[in-house]
PDB file of N, CA and C in Angstrom:
ATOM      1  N   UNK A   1     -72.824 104.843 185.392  1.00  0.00           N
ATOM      2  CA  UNK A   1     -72.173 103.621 184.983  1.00  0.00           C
ATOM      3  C   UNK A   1     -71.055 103.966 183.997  1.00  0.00           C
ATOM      4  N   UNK A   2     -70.265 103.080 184.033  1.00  0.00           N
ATOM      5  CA  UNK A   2     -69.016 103.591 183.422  1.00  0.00           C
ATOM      6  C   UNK A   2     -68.874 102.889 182.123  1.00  0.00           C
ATOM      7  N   UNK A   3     -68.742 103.245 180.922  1.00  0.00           N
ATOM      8  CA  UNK A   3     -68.672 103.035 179.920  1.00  0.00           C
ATOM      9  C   UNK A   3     -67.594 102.159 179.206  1.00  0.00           C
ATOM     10  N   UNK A   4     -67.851 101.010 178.940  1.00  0.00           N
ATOM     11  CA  UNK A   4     -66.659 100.481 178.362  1.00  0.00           C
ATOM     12  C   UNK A   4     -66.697 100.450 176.428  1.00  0.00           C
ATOM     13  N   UNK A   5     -65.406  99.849 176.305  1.00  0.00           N
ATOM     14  CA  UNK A   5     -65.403  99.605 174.970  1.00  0.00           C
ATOM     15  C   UNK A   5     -65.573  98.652 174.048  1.00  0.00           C
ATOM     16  N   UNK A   6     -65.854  98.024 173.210  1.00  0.00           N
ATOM     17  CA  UNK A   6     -66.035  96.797 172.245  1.00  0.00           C
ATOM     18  C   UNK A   6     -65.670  97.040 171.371  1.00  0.00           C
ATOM     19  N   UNK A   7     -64.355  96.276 170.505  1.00  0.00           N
ATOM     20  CA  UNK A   7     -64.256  96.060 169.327  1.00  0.00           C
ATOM     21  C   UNK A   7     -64.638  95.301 167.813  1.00  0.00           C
ATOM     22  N   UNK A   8     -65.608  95.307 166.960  1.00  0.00           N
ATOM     23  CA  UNK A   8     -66.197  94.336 166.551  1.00  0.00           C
ATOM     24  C   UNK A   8     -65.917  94.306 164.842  1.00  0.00           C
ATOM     25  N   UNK A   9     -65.171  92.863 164.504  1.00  0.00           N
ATOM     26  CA  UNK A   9     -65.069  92.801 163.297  1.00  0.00           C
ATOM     27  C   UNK A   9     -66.035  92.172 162.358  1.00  0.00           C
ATOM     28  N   UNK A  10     -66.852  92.585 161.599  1.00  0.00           N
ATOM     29  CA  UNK A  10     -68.138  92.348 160.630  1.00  0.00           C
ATOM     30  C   UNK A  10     -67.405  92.754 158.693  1.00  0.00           C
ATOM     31  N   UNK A  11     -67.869  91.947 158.252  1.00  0.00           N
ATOM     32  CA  UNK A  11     -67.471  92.239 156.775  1.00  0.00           C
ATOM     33  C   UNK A  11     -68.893  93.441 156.631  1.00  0.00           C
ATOM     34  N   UNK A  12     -68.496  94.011 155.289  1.00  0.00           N
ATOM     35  CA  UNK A  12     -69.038  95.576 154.685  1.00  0.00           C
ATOM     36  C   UNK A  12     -70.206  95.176 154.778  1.00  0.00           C
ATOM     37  N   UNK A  13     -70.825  94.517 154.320  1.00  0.00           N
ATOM     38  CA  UNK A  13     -72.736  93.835 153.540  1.00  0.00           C
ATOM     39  C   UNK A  13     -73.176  94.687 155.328  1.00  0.00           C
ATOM     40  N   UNK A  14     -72.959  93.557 156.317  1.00  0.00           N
ATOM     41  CA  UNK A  14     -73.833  93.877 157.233  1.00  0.00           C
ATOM     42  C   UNK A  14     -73.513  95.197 158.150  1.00  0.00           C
ATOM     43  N   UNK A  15     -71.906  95.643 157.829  1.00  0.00           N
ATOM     44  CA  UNK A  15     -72.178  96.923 158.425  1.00  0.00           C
ATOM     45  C   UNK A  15     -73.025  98.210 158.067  1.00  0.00           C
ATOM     46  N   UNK A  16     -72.913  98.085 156.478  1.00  0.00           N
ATOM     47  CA  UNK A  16     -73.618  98.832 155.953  1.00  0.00           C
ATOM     48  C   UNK A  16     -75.232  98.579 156.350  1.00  0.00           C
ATOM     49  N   UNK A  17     -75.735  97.426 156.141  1.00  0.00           N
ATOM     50  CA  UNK A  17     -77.114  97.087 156.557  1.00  0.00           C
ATOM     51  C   UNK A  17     -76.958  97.992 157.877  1.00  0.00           C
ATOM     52  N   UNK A  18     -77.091  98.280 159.037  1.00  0.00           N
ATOM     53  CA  UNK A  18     -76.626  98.684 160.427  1.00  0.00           C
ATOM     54  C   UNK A  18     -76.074 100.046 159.996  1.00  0.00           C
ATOM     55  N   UNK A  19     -75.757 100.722 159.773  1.00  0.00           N
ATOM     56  CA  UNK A  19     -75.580 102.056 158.970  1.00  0.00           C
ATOM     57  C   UNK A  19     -76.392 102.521 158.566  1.00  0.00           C
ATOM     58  N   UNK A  20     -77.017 101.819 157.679  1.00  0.00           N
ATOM     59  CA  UNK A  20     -78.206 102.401 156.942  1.00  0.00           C
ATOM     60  C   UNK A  20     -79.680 101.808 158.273  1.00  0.00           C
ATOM     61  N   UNK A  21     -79.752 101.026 158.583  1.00  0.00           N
ATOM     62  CA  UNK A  21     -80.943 100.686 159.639  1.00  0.00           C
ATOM     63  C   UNK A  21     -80.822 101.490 160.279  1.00  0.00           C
ATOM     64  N   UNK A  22     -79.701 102.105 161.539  1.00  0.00           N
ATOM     65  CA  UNK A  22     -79.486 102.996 162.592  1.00  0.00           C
ATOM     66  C   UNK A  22     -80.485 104.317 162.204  1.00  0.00           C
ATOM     67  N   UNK A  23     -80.153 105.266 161.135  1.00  0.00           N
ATOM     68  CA  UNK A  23     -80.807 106.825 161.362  1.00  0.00           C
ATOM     69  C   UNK A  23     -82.325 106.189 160.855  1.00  0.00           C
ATOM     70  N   UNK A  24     -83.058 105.298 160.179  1.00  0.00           N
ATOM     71  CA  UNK A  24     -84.200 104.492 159.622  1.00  0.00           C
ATOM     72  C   UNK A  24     -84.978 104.281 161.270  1.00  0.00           C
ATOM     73  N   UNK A  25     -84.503 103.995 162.010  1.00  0.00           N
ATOM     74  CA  UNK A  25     -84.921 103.902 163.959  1.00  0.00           C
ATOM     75  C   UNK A  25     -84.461 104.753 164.363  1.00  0.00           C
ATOM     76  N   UNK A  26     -84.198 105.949 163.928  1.00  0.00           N
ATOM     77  CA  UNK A  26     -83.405 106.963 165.139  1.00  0.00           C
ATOM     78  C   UNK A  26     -82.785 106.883 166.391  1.00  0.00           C
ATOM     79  N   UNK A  27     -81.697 105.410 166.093  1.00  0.00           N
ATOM     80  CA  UNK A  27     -81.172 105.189 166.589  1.00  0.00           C
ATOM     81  C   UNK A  27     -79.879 105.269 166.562  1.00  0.00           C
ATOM     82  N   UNK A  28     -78.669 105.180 167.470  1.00  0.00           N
ATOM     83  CA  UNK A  28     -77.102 104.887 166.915  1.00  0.00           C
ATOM     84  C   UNK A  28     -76.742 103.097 166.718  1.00  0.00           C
ATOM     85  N   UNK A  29     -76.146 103.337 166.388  1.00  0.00           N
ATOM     86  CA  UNK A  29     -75.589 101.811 166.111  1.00  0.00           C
ATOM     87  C   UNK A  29     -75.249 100.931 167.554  1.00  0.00           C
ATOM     88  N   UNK A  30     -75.031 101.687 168.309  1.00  0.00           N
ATOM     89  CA  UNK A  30     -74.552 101.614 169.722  1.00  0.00           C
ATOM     90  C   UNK A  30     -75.988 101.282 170.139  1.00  0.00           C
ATOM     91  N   UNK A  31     -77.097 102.329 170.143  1.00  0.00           N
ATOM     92  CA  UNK A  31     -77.965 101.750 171.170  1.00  0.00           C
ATOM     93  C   UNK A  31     -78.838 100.281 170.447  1.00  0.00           C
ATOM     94  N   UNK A  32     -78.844 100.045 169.024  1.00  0.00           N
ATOM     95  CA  UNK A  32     -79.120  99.184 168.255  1.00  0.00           C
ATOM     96  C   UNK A  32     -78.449  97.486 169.181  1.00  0.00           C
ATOM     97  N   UNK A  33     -77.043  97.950 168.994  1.00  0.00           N
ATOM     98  CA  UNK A  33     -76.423  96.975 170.036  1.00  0.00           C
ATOM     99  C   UNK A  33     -76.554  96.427 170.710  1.00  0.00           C
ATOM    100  N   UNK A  34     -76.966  97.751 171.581  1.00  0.00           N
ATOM    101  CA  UNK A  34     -77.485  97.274 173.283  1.00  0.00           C
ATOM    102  C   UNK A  34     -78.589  96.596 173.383  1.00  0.00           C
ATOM    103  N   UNK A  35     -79.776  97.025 172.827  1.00  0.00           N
ATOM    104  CA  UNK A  35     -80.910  96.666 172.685  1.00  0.00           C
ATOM    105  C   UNK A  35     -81.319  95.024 172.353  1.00  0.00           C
ATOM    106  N   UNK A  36     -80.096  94.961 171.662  1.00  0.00           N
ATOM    107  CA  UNK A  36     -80.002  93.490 170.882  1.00  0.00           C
ATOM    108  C   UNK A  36     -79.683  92.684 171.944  1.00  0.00           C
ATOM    109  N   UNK A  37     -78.432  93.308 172.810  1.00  0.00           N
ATOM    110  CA  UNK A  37     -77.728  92.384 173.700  1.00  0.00           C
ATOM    111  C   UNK A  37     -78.608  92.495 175.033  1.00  0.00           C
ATOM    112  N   UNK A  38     -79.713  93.395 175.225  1.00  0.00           N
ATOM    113  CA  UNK A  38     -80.697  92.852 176.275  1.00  0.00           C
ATOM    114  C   UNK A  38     -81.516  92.102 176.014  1.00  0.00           C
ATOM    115  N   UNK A  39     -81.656  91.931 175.054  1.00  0.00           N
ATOM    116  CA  UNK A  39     -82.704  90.656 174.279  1.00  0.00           C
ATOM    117  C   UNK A  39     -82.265  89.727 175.025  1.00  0.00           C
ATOM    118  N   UNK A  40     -80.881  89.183 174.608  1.00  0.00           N
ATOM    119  CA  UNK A  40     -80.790  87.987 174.996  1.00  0.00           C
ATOM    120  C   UNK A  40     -80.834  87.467 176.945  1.00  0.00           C
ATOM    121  N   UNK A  41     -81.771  85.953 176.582  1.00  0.00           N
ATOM    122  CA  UNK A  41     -81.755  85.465 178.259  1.00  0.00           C
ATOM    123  C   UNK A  41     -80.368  85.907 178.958  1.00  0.00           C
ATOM    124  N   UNK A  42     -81.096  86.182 180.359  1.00  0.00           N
ATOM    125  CA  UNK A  42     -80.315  86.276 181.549  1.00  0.00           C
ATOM    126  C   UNK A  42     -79.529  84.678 181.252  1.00  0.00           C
ATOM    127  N   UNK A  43     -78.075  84.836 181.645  1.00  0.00           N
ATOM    128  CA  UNK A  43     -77.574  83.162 181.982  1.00  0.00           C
ATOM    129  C   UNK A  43     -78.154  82.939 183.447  1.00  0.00           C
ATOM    130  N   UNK A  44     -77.997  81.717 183.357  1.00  0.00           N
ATOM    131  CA  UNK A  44     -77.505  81.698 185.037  1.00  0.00           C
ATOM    132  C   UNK A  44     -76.260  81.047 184.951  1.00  0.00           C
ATOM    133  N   UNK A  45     -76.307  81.899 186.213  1.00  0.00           N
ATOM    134  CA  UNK A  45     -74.814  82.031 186.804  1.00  0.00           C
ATOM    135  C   UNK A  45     -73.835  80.432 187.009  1.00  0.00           C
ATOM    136  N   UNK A  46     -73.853  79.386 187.299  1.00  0.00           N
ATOM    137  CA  UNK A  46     -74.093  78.217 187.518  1.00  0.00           C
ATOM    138  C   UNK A  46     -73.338  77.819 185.936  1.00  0.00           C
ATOM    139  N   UNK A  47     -74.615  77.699 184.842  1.00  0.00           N
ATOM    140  CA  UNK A  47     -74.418  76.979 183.896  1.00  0.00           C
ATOM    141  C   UNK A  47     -73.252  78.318 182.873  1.00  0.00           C
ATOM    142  N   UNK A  48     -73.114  79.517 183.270  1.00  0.00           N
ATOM    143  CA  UNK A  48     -72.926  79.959 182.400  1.00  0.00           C
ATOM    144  C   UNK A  48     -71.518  80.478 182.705  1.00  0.00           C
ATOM    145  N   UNK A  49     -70.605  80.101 183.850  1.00  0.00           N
ATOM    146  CA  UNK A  49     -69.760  79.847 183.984  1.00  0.00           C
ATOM    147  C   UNK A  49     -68.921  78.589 183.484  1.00  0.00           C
ATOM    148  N   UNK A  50     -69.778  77.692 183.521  1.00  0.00           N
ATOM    149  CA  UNK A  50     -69.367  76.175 183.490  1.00  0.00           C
ATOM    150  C   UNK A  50     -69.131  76.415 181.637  1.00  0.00           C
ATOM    151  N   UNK A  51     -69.905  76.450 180.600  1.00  0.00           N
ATOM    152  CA  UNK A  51     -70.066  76.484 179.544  1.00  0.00           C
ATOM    153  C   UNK A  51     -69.100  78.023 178.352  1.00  0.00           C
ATOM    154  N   UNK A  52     -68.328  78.508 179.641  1.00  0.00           N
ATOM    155  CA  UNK A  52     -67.450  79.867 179.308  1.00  0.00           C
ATOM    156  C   UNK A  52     -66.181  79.722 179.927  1.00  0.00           C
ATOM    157  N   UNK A  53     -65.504  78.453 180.198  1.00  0.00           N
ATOM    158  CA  UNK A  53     -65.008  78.298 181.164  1.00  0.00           C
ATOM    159  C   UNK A  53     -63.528  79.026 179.903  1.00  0.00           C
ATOM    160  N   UNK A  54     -62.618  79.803 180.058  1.00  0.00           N
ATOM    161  CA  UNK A  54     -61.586  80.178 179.260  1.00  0.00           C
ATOM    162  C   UNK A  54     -62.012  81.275 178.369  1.00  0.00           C
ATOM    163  N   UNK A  55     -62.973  81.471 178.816  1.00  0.00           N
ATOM    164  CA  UNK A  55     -63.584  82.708 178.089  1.00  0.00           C
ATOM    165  C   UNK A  55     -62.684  84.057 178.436  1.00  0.00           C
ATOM    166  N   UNK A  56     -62.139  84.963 177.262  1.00  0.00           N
ATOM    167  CA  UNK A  56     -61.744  86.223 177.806  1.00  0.00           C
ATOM    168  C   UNK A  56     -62.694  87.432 177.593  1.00  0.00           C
ATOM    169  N   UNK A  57     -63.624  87.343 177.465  1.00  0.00           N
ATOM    170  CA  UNK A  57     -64.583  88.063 176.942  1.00  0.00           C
ATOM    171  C   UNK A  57     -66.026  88.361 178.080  1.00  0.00           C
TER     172      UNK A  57
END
């Protein structure tokens, strides 16, 4: 799978929190991420077009 990129702007407090959490789980910040963003429900497809409609993201 091919790897894309994300840019993400957060003020210092919580990057640092996430800095310091990451090597605390022997994790990277990256897979911290991911992990987070499989958490969340599947959309469906249907409503989750309708509710993103102008979305560039």
């Amino acid at each position: 799978m091919a790897k894309k990129g994300l840019n993400l702007r957060i003020s210092e407090r919580p990057l640092n929190k996430l800095r310091l959490y990451a090597p605390n789980k022997e994790k990277t910040m990256t897979q911290l991420v991911e992990d987070w963003i499989d958490r969340l429900p599947n959309p469906e497809t249907d409503n989750y077009s309708d509710t993103h409609k102008g979305c560039t993201s």
